[in-house]
C-alpha atoms as a PDB file:
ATOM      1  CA  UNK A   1      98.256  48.838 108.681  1.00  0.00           C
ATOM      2  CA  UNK A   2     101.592  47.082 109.235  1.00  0.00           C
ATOM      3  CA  UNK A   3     103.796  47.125 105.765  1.00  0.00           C
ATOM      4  CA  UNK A   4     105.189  43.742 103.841  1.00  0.00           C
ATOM      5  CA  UNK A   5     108.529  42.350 104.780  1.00  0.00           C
ATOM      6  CA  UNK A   6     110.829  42.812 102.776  1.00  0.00           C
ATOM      7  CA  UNK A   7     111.186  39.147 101.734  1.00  0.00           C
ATOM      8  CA  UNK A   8     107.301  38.917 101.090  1.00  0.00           C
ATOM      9  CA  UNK A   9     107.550  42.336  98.642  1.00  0.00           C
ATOM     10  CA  UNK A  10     110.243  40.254  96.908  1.00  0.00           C
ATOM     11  CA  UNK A  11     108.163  37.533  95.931  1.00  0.00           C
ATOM     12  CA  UNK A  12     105.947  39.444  95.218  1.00  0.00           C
ATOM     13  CA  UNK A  13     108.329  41.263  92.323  1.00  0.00           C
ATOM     14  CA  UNK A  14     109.109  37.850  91.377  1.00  0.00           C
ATOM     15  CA  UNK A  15     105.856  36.434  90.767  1.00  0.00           C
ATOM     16  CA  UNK A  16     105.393  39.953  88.672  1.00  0.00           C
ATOM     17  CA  UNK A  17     106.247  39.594  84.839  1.00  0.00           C
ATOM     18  CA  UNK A  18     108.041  41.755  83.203  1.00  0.00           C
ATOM     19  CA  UNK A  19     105.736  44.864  80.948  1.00  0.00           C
ATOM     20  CA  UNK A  20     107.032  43.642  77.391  1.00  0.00           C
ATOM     21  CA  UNK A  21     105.959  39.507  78.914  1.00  0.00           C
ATOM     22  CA  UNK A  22     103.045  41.205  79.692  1.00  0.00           C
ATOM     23  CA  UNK A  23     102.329  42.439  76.654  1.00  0.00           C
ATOM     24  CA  UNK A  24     102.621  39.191  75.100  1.00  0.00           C
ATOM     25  CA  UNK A  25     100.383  37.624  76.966  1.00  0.00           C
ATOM     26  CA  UNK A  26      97.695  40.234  75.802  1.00  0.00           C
ATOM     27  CA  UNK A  27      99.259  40.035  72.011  1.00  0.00           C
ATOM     28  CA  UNK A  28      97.704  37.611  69.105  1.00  0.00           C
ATOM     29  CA  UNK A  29     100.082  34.922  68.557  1.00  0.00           C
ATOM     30  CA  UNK A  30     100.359  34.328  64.683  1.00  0.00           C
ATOM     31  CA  UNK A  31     103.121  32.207  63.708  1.00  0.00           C
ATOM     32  CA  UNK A  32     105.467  29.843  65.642  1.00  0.00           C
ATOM     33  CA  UNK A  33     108.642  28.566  64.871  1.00  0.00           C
ATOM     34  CA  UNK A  34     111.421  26.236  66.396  1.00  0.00           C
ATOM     35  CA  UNK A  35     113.289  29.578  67.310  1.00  0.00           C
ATOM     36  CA  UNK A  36     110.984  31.790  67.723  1.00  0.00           C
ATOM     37  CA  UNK A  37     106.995  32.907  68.140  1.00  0.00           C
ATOM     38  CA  UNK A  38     105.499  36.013  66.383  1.00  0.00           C
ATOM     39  CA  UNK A  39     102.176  37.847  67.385  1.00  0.00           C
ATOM     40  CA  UNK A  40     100.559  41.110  66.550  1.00  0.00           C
ATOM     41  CA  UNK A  41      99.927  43.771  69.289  1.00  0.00           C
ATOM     42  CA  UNK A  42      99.195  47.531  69.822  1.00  0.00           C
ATOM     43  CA  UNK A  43     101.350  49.504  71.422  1.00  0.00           C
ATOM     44  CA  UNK A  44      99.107  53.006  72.820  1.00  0.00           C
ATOM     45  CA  UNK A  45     100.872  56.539  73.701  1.00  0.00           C
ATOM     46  CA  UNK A  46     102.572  56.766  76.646  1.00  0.00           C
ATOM     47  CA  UNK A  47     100.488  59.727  78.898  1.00  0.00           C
ATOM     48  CA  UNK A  48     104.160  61.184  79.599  1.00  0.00           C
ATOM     49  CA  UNK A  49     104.194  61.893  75.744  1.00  0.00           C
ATOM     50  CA  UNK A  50     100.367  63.254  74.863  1.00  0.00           C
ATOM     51  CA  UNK A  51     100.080  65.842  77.853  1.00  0.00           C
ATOM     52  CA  UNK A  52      96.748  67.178  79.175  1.00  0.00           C
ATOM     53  CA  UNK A  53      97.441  70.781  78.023  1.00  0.00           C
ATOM     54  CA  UNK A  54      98.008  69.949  74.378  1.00  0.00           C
ATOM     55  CA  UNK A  55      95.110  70.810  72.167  1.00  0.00           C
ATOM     56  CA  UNK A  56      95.788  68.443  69.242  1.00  0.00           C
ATOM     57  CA  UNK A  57      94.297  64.911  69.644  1.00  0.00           C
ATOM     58  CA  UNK A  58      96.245  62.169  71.186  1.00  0.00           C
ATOM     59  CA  UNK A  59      98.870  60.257  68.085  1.00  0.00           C
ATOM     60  CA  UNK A  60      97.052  56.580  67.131  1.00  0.00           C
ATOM     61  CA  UNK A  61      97.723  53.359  68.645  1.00  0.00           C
ATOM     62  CA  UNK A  62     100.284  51.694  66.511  1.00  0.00           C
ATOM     63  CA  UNK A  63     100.266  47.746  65.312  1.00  0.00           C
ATOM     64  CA  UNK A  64     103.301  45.796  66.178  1.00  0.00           C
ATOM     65  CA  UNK A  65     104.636  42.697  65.073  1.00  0.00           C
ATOM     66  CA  UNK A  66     106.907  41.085  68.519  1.00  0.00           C
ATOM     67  CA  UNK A  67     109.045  38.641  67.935  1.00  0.00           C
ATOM     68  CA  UNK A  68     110.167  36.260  71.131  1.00  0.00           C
ATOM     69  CA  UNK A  69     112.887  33.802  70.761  1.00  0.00           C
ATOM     70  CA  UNK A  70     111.317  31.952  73.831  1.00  0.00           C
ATOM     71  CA  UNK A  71     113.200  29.940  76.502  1.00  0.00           C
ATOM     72  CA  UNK A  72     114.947  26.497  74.854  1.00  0.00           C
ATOM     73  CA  UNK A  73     114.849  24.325  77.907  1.00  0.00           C
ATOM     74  CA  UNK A  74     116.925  21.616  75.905  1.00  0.00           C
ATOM     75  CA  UNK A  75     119.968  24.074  76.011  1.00  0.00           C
ATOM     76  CA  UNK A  76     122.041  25.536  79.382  1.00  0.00           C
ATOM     77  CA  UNK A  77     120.327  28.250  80.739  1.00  0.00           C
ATOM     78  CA  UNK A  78     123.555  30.647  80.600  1.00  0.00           C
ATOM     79  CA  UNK A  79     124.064  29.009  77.004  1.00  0.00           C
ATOM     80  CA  UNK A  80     120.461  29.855  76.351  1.00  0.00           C
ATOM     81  CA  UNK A  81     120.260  33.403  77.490  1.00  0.00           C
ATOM     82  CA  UNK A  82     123.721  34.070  75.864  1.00  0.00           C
ATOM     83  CA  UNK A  83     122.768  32.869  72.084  1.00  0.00           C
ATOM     84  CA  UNK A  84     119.359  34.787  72.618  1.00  0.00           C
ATOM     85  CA  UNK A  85     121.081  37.977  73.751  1.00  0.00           C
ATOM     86  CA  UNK A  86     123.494  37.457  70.527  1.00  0.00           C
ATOM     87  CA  UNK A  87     120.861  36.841  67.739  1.00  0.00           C
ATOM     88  CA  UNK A  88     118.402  39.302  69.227  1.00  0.00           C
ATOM     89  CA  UNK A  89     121.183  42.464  69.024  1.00  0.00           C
ATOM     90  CA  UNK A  90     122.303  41.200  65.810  1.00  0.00           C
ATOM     91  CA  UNK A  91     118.873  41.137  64.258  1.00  0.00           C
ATOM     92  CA  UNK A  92     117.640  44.651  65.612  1.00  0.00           C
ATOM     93  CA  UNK A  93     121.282  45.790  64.233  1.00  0.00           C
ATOM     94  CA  UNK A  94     120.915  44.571  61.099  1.00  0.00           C
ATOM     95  CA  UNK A  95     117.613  46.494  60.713  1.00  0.00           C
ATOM     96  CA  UNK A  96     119.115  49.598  61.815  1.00  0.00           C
ATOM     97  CA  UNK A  97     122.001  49.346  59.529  1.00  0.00           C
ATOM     98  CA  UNK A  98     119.365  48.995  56.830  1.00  0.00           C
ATOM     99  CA  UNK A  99     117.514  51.826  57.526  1.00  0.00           C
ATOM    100  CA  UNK A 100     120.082  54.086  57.614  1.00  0.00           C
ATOM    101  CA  UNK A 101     121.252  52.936  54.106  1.00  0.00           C
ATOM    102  CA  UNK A 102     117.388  53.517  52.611  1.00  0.00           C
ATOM    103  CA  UNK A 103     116.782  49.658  52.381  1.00  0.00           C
ATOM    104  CA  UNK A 104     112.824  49.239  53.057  1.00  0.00           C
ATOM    105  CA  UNK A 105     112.812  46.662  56.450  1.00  0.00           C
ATOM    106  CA  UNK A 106     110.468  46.973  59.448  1.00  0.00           C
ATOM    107  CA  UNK A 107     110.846  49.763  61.901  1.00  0.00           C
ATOM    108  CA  UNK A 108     112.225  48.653  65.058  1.00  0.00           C
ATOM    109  CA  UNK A 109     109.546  49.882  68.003  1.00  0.00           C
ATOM    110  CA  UNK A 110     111.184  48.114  71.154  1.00  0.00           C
ATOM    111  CA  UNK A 111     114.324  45.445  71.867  1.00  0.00           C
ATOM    112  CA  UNK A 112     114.225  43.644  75.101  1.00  0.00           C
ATOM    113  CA  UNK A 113     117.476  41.143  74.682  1.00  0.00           C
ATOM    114  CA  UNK A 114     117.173  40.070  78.412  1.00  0.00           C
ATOM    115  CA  UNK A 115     113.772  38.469  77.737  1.00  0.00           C
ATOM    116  CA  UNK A 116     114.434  38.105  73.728  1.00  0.00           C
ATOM    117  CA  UNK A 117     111.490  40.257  72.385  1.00  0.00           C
ATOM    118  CA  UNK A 118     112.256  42.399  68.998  1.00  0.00           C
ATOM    119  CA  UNK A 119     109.383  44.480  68.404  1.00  0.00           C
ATOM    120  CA  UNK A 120     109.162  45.529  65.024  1.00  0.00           C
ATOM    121  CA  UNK A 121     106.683  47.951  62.555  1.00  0.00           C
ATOM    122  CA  UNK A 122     103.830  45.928  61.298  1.00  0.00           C
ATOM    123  CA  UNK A 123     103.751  45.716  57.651  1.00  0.00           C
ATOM    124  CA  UNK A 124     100.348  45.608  56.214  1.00  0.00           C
ATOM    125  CA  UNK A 125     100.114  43.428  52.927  1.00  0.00           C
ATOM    126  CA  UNK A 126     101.181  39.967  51.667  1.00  0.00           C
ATOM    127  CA  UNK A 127     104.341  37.922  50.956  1.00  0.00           C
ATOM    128  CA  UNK A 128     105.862  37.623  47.878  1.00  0.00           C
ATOM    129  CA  UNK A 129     105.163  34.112  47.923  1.00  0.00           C
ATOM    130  CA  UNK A 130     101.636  34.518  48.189  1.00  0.00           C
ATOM    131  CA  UNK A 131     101.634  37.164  45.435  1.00  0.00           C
ATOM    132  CA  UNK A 132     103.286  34.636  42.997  1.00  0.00           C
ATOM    133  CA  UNK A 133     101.305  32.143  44.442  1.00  0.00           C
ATOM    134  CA  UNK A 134     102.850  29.635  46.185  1.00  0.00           C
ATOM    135  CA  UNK A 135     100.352  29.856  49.095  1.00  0.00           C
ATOM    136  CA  UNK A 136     101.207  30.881  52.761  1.00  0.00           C
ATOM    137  CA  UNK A 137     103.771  28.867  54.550  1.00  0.00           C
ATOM    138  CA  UNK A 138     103.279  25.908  57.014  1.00  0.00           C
ATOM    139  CA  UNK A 139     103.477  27.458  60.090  1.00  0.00           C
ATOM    140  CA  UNK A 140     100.695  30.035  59.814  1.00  0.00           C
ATOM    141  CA  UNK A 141      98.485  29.320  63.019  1.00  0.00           C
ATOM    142  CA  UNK A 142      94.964  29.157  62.685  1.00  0.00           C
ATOM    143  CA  UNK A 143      92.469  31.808  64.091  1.00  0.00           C
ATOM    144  CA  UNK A 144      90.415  30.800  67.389  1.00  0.00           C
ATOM    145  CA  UNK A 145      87.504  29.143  65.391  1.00  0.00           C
ATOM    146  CA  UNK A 146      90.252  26.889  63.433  1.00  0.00           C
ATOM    147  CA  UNK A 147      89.672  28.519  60.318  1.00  0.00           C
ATOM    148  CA  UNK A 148      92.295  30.605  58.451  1.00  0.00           C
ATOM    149  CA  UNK A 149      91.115  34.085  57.176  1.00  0.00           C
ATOM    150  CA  UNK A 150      93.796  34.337  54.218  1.00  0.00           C
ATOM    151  CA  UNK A 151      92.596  35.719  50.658  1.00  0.00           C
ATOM    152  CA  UNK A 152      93.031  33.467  47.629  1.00  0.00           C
ATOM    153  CA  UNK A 153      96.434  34.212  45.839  1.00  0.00           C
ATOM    154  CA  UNK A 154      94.338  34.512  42.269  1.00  0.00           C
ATOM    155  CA  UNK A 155      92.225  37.377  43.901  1.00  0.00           C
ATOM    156  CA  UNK A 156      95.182  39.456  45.102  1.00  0.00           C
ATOM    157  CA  UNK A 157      97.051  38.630  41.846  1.00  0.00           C
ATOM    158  CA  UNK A 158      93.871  40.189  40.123  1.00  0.00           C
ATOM    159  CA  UNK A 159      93.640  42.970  42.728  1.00  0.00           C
ATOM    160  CA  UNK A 160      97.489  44.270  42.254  1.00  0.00           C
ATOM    161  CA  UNK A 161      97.315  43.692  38.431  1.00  0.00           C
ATOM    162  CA  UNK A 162      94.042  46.157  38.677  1.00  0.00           C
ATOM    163  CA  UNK A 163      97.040  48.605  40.706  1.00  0.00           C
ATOM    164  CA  UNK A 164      99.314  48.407  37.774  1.00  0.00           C
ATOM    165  CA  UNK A 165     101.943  45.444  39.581  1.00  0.00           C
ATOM    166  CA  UNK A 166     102.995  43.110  37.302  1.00  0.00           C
ATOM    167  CA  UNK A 167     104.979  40.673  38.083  1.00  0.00           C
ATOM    168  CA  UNK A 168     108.432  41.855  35.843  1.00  0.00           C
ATOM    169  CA  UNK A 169     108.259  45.003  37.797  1.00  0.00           C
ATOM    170  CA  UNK A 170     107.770  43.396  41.042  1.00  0.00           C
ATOM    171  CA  UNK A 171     110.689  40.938  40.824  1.00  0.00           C
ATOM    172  CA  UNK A 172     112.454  43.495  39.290  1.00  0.00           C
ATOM    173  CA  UNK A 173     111.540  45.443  42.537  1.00  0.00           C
ATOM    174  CA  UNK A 174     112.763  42.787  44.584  1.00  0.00           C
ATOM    175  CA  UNK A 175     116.293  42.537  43.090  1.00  0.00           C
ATOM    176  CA  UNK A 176     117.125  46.275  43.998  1.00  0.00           C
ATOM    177  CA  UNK A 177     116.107  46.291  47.470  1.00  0.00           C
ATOM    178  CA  UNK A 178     118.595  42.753  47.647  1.00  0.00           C
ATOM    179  CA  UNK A 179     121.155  45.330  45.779  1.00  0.00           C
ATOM    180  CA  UNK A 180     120.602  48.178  48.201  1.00  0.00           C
ATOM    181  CA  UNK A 181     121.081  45.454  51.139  1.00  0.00           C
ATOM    182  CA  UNK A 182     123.755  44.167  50.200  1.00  0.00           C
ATOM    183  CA  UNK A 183     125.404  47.611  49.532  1.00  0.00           C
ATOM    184  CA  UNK A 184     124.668  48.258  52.833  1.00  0.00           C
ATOM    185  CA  UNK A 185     126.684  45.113  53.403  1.00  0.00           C
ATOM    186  CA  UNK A 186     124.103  43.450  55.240  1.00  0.00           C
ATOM    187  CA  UNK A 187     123.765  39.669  53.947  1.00  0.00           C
ATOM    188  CA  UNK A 188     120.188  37.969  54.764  1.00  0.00           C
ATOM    189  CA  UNK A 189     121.082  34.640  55.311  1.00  0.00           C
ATOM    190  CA  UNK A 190     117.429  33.346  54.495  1.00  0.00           C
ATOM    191  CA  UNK A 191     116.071  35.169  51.076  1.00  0.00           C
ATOM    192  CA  UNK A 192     113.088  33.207  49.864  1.00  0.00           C
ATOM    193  CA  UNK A 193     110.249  34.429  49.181  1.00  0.00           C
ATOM    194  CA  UNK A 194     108.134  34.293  52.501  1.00  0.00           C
ATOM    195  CA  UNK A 195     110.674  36.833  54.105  1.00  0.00           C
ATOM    196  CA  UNK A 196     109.486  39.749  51.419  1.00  0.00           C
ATOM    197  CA  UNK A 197     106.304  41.719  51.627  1.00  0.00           C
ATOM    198  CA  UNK A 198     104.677  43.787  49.201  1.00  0.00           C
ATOM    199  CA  UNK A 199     103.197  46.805  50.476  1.00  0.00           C
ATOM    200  CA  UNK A 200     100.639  48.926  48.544  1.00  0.00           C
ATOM    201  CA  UNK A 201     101.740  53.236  48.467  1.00  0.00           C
ATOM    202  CA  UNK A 202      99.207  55.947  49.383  1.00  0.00           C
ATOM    203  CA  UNK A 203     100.309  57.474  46.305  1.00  0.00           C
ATOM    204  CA  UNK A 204     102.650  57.489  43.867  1.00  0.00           C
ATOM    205  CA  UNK A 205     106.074  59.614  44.680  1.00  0.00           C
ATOM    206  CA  UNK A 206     106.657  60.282  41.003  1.00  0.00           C
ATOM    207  CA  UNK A 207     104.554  59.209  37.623  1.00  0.00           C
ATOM    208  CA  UNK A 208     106.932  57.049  36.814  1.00  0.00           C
ATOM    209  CA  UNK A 209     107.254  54.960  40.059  1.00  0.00           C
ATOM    210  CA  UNK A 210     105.318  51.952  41.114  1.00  0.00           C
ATOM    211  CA  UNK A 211     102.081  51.817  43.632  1.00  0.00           C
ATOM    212  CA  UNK A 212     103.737  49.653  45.640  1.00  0.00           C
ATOM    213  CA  UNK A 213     107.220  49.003  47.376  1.00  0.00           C
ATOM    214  CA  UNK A 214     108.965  45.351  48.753  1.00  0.00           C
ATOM    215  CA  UNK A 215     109.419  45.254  52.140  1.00  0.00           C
ATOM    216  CA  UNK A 216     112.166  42.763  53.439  1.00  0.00           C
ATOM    217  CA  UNK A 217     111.773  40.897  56.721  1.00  0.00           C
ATOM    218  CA  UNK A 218     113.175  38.792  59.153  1.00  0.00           C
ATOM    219  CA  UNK A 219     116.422  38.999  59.758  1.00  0.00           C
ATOM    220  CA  UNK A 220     117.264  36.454  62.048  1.00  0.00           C
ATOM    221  CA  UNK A 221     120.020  34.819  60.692  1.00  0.00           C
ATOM    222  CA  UNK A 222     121.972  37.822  59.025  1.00  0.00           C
ATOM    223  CA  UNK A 223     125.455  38.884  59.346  1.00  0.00           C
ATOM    224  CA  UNK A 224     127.814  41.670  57.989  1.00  0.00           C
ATOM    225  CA  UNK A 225     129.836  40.961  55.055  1.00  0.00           C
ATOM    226  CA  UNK A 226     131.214  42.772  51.850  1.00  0.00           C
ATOM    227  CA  UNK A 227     132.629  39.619  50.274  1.00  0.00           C
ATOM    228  CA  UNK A 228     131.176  39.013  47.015  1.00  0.00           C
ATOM    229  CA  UNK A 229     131.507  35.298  48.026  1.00  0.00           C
ATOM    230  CA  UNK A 230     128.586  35.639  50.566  1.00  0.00           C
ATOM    231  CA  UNK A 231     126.468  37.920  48.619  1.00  0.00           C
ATOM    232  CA  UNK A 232     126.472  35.424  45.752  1.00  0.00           C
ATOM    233  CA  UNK A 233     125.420  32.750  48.398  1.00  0.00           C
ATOM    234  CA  UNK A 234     122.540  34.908  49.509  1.00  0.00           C
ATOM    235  CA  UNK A 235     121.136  35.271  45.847  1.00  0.00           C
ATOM    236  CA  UNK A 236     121.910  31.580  44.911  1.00  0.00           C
ATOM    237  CA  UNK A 237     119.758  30.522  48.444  1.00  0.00           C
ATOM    238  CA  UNK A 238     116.394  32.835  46.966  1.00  0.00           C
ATOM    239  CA  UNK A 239     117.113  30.819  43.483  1.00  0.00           C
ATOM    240  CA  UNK A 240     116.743  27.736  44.904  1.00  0.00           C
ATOM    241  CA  UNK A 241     113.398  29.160  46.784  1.00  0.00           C
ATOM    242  CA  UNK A 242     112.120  30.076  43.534  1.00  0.00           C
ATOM    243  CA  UNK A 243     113.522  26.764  41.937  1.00  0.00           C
ATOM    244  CA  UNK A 244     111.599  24.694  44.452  1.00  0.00           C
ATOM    245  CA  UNK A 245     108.467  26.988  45.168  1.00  0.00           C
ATOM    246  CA  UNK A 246     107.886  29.348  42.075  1.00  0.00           C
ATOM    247  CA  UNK A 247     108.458  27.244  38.880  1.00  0.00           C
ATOM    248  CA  UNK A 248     108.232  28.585  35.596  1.00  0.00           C
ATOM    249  CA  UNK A 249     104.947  27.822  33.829  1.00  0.00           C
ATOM    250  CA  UNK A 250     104.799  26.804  30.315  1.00  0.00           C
ATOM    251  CA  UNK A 251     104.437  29.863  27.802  1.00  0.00           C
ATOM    252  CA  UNK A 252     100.946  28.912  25.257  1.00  0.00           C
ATOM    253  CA  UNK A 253     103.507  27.678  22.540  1.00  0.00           C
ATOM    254  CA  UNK A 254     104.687  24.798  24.681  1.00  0.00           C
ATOM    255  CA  UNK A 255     108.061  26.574  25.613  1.00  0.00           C
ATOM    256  CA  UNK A 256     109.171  26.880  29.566  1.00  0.00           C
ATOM    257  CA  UNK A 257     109.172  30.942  30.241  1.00  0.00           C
ATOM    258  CA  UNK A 258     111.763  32.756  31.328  1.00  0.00           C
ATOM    259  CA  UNK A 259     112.546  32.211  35.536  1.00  0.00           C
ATOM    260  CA  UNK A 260     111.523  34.203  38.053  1.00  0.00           C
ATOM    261  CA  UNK A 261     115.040  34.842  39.678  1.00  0.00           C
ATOM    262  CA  UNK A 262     115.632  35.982  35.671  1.00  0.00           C
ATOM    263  CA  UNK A 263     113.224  39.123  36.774  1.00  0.00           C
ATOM    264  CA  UNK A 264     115.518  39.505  40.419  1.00  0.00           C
ATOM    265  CA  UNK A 265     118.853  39.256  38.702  1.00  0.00           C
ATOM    266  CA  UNK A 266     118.244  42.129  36.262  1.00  0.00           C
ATOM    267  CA  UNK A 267     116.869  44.371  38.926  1.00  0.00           C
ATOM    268  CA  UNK A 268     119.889  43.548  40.985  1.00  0.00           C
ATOM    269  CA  UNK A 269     122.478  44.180  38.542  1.00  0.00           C
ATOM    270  CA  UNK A 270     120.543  47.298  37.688  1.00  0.00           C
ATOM    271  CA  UNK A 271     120.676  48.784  41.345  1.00  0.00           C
ATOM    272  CA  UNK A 272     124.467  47.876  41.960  1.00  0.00           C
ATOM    273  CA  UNK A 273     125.510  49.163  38.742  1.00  0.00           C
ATOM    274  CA  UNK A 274     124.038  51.915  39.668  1.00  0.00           C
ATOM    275  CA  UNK A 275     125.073  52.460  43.153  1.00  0.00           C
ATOM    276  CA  UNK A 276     127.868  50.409  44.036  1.00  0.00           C
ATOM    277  CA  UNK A 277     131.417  50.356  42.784  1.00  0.00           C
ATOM    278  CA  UNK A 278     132.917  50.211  39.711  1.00  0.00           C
ATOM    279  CA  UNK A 279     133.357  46.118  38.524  1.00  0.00           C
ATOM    280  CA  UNK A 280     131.153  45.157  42.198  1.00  0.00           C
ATOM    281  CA  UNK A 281     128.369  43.674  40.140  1.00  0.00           C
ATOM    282  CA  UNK A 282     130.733  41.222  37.402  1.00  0.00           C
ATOM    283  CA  UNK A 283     132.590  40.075  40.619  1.00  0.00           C
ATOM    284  CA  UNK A 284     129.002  39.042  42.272  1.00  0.00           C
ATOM    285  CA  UNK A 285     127.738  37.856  38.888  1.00  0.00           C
ATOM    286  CA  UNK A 286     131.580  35.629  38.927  1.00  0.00           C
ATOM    287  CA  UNK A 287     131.083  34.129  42.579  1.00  0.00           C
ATOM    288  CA  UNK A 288     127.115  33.546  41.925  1.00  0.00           C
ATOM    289  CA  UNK A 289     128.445  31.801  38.921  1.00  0.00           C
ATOM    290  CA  UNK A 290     131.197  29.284  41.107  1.00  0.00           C
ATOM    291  CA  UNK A 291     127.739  28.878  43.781  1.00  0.00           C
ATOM    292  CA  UNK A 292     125.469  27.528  41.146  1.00  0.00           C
ATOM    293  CA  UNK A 293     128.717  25.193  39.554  1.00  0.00           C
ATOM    294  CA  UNK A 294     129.825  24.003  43.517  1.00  0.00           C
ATOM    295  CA  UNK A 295     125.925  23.524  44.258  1.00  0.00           C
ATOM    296  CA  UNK A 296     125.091  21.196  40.792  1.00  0.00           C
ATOM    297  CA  UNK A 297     128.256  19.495  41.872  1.00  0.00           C
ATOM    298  CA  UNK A 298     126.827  18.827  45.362  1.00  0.00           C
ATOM    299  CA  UNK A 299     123.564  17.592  43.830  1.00  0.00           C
ATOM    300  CA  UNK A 300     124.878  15.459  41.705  1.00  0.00           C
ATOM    301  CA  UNK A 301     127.509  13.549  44.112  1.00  0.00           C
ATOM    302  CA  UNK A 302     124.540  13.807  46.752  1.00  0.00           C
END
């Protein structure tokens, strides 16, 4: 049988997509953005790690979450594949620099920056905003028989209150894992309350400690900073989130309760007095202070 030419084996390779494309195309796509699209896959063992030999049954298949920052065709290709490569390394970075400091992100499971896929631990549970609820966000896609399958925000309010959460602690929860990001010196760039997940525990690690844990996600447009200047932004952005998506209801006496970012800030403050330096959280509390005056300022010129 006479073998392919070379240049006919070379279309052939070019015609072929690459595994983690592949993988996509077999993947449930669940959100799209401007920037990017998100679906939910399964990634299985690899043979090479479960061999024959070994008595003990083969580890699970694990749920992903991949993230592709697609192709822009209304930017330069070499502009294109050059921002992609950037924002791609800086997000998986950012991760890794939080899990090494203890902050509770996704796992990362594969990075592909040639073809822009992050793929990233699936977190099982809802976002904060839905928690609170302030409903799921715009660009949730539909499933294939153009219904949504989401559960009403009063029944997992009711379900989480049966689990002990309240909403004080969960704010409160909230604020320190900001603090122990931000200690890490890893700034967010996009708090609200869509990028936070609330994930129920197995069991508790202690009596004293919640049945749950907050779960920060996406990190897209993070960066690295220690300035108390751009921490104080961060927190001032989520305030605004829960200015224009979580407002305070009335209390029965006809009084406006306390706000939710209230709940964050003392959590925060309690983490960083705890575990950052000595005068770190009056220096945030001073810039977050200047934000709030500079933004009012900016609202009211327009």
């Amino acid at each position: 049988m006479p073998s392919l030419s070379k240049d006919v084996k070379a279309q052939v390779e070019a015609t072929r997509l690459p595994p983690i494309l592949s993988l996509i195309e077999q993947s449930q796509l669940i959100k799209q953005g401007a920037e990017a699209k998100v679906y939910k896959s399964t990634l299985f063992p690899s043979p090479l790690c479960t061999p024959s030999s070994s008595s003990s049954p083969p580890p699970p298949a694990l749920p992903v979450l991949l993230k592709h920052r697609f192709p822009k065709t209304y930017r330069h290709s070499t502009l294109d594949a050059l921002l992609t490569r950037q924002r791609v390394t800086g997000e998986s970075r950012a991760l890794v620099r939080c899990l090494k400091a203890g902050v509770k992100v996704p796992g990362l499971r594969c990075v592909d920056v040639k073809q822009g896929v992050l793929g990233m631990e699936w977190i099982e549970g809802w976002s904060v905003r839905e928690v609170l609820g302030g409903g799921q966000e715009g660009d949730e896609l539909p499933d294939e028989d153009g219904e949504e399958e989401e559960e009403e925000p009063d029944d997992v309010q009711e379900m989480l209150k049966g689990l002990g959460v309240d909403h004080d602690s969960l704010l409160q929860a909230v604020g320190a894992e900001i603090a122990k990001m931000h200690l890490a010196e890893v700034i967010h760039g996009d708090l609200t309350t869509s990028n936070m997940m609330v994930r129920l525990l197995p069991t508790r690690a202690s009596p004293n400690d919640p049945l749950f844990e907050v779960v920060l996600i996406d990190f897209g447009l993070s960066s690295v900073s220690f300035l108390p200047e751009d921490r104080a932004v961060d927190l001032y952005v989520l305030e605004r989130a829960f200015a224009s998506t979580h407002p305070v209801s009335l209390l029965p006496s006809g009084e406006e309760g306390v706000p939710h970012f209230e709940q964050v800030l003392l959590g925060y403050k309690r983490a960083v007095e705890e575990k950052g330096k000595k005068g770190e959280c009056s220096r945030i509390e001073k810039r977050l202070e200047e934000v709030r005056m500079r933004g009012r300022k900016r609202s009211m010129v327009g």
